[in-house]
Protein backbone atom coordinates (compact mmCIF):
# COMPACT_ATOMS: atom_id res chain seq x y z
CA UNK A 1 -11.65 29.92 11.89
CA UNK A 2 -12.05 31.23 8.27
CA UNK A 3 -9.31 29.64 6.84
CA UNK A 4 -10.23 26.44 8.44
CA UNK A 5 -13.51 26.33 6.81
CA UNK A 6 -12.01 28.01 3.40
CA UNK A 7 -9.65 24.78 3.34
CA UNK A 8 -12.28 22.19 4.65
CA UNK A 9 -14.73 23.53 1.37
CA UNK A 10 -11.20 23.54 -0.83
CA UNK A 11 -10.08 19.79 0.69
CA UNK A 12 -13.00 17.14 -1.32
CA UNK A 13 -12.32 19.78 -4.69
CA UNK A 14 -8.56 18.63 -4.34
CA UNK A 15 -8.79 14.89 -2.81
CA UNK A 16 -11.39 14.02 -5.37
CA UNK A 17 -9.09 14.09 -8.10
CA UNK A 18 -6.04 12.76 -7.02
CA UNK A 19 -6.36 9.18 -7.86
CA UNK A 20 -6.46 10.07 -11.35
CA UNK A 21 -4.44 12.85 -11.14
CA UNK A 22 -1.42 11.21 -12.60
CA UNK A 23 -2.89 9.64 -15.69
CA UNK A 24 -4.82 13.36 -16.68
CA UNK A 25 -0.87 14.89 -16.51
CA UNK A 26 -2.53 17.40 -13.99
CA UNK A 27 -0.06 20.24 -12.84
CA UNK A 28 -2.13 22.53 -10.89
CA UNK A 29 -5.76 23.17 -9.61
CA UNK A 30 -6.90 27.00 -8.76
CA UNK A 31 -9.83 27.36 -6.57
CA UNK A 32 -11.43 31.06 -6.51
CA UNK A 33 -14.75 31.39 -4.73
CA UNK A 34 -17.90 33.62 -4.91
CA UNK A 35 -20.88 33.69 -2.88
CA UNK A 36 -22.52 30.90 -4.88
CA UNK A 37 -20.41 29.52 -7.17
CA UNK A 38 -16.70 28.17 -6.84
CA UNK A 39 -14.34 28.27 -9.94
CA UNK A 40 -11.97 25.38 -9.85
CA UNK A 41 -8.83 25.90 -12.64
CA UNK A 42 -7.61 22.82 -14.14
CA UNK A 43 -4.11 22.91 -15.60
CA UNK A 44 -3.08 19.79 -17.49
CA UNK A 45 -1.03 18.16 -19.81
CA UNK A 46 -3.92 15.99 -20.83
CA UNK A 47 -7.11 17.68 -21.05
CA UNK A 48 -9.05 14.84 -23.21
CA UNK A 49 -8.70 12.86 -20.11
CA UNK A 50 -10.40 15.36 -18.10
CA UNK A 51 -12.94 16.58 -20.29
CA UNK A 52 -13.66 12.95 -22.07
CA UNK A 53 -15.97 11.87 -24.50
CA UNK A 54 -18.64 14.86 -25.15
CA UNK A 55 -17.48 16.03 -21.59
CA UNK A 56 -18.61 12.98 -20.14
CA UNK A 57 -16.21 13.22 -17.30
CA UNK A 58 -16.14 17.06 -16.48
CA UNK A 59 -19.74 16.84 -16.09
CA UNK A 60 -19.52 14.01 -14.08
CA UNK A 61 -16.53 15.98 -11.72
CA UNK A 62 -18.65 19.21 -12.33
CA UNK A 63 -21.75 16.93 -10.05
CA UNK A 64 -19.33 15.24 -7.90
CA UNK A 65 -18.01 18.73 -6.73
CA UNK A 66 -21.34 20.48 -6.36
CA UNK A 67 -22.76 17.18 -4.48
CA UNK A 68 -19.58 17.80 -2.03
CA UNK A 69 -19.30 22.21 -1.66
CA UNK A 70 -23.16 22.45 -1.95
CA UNK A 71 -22.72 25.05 -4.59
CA UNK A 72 -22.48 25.93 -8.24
CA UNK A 73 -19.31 24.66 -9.92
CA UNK A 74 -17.60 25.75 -12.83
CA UNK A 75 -14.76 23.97 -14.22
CA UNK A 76 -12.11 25.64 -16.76
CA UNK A 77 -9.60 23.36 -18.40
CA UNK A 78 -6.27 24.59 -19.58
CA UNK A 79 -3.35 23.03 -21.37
CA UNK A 80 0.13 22.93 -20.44
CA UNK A 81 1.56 23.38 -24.43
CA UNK A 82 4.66 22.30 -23.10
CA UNK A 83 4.87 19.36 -20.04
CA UNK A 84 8.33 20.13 -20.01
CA UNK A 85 8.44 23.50 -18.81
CA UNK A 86 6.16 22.47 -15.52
CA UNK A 87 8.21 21.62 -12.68
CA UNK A 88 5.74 19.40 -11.74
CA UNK A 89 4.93 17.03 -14.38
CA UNK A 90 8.51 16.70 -15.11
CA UNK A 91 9.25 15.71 -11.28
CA UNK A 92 6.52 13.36 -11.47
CA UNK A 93 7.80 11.72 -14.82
CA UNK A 94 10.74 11.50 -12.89
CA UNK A 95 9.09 9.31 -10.25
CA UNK A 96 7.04 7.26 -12.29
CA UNK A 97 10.85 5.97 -14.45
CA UNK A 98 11.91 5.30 -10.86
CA UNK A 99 8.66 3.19 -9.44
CA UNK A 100 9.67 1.08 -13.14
CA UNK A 101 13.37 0.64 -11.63
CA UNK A 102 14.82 3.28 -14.48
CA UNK A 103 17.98 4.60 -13.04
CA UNK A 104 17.96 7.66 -11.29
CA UNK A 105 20.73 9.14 -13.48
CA UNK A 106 19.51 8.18 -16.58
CA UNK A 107 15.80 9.66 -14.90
CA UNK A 108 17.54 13.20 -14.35
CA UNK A 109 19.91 13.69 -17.12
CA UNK A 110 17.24 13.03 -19.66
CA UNK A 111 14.71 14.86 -18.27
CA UNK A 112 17.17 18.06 -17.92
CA UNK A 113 17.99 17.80 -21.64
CA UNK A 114 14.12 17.43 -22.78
CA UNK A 115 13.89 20.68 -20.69
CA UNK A 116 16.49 22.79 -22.35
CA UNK A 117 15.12 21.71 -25.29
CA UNK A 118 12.11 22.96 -25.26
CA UNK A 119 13.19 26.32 -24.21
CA UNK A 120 13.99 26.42 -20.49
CA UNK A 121 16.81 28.61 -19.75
CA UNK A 122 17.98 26.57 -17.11
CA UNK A 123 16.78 23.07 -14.32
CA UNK A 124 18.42 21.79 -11.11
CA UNK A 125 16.70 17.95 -10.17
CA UNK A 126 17.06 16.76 -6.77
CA UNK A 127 16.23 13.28 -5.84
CA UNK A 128 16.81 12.01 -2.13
CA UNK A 129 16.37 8.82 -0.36
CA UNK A 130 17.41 5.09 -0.93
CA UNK A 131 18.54 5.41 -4.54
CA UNK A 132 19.67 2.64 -6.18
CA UNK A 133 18.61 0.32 -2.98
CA UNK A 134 21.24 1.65 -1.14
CA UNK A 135 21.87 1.40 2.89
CA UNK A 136 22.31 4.51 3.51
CA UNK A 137 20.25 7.32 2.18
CA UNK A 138 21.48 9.78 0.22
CA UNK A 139 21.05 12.89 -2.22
CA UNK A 140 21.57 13.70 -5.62
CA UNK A 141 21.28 16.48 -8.04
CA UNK A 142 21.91 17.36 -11.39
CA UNK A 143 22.36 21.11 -12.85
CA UNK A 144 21.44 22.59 -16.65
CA UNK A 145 21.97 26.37 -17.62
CA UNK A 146 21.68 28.70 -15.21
CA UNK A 147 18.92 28.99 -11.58
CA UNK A 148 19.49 32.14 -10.44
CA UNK A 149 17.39 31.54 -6.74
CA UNK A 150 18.14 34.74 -5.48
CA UNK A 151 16.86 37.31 -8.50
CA UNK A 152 13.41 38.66 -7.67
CA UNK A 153 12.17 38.72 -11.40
CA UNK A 154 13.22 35.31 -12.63
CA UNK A 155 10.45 33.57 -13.69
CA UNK A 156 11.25 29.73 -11.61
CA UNK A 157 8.96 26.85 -11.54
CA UNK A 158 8.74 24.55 -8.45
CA UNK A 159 7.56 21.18 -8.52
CA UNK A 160 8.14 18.35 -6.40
CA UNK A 161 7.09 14.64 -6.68
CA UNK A 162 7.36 11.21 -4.59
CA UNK A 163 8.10 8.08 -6.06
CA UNK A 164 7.35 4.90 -4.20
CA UNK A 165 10.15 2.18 -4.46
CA UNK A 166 10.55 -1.43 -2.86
CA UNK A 167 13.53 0.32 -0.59
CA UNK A 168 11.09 3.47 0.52
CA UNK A 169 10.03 6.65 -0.81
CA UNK A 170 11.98 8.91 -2.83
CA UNK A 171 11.55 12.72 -3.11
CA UNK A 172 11.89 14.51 -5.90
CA UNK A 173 12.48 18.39 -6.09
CA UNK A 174 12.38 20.40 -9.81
CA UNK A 175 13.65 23.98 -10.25
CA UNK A 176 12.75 25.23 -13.72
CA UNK A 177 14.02 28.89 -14.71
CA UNK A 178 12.26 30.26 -17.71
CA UNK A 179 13.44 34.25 -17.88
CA UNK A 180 13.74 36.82 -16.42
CA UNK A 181 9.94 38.54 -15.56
CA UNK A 182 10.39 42.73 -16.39
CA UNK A 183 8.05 45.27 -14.92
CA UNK A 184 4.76 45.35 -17.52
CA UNK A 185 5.44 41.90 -18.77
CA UNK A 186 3.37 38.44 -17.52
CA UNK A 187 4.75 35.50 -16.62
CA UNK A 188 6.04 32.65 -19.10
CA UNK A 189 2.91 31.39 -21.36
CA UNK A 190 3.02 27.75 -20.25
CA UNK A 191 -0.57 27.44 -21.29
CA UNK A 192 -3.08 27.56 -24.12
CA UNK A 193 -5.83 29.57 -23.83
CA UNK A 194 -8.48 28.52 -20.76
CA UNK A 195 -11.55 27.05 -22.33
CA UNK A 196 -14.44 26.98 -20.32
CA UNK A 197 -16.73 24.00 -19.74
């Protein structure tokens, strides 16, 4: 019964961003709750587009929000420094090349190397489904450096994204390892410093 009503107050925080989720580069939203005030966590590639002109449109999601929960919202924004590190903006870059016909090779490979790149220590893509129009459905995958699944202390990223296609919906599944994690150390800085609005 609590959760149910925990996710019920969490569901219009979440649903009432997602059509423009894809144009703000959003990653991931954090919801922590007090007695009277929820916290929502914004991380995204493209913060301008959340915060907007004079923080037109924060303020405007800030009222939305409190309309919806009934209670006093405050909204952090944080950067992703580097899109290429988070699993999921790079699984949904990978959709959006596919929904404009871009081969699904070309998709992965380049995608992998704009992750090593920038510093990633290793990436396994996995798209499945119709690809290329086929009959049949089938799955692909394509490997970079090293994913070790099975060590406790490496620091992965999981993302996954769907693209919509004229044969049917392809999934798309993003490992990202970024080091190893040691006891006393935090996790990978993919973000700039929260700012509070």
């Amino acid at each position: 019964m609590v959760f149910d009503a925990l996710n019920k107050d969490d569901r219009p925080s979440r649903d009432s961003r997602q059509n423009s989720k894809n144009k703000a580069g959003i990653s991931n939203i954090e919801i922590e709750r007090q007695p009277n005030q929820v916290h929502v966590i914004i991380d995204t590639a493209r913060p301008g587009v959340i915060i907007g002109r004079k923080g037109a449109s924060v303020n405007l999601l800030r009222q939305q929000l409190q309309d919806l929960t009934q209670k006093k919202v405050k909204i952090d924004v944080r950067e992703i420094t580097k899109p290429e590190l988070d699993s999921r903006l790079v699984a949904e870059s990978i959709a959006e090349q596919l929904e404009r016909r871009i081969s699904w090779k070309r998709a992965m490979k380049q995608s992998a190397q704009k992750t090593m790149r920038a510093g990633g220590r290793g990436i396994m893509i996995t798209v499945a489904g119709r690809l290329g129009g086929s009959d049949m459905g089938r799955v692909d995958t394509v490997r970079e450096g090293q994913i070790p699944r099975h060590t406790l202390r490496a620091d992965i990223d999981y993302g996954t994204a769907e693209a919509t296609t004229t044969f049917g919906v392809i999934g798309i599944k993003v490992w990202i390892y970024l080091g190893e994690v040691l006891p006393g150390e935090e996790y990978h800085a993919r973000y700039l410093a929260t700012a509070e609005k």
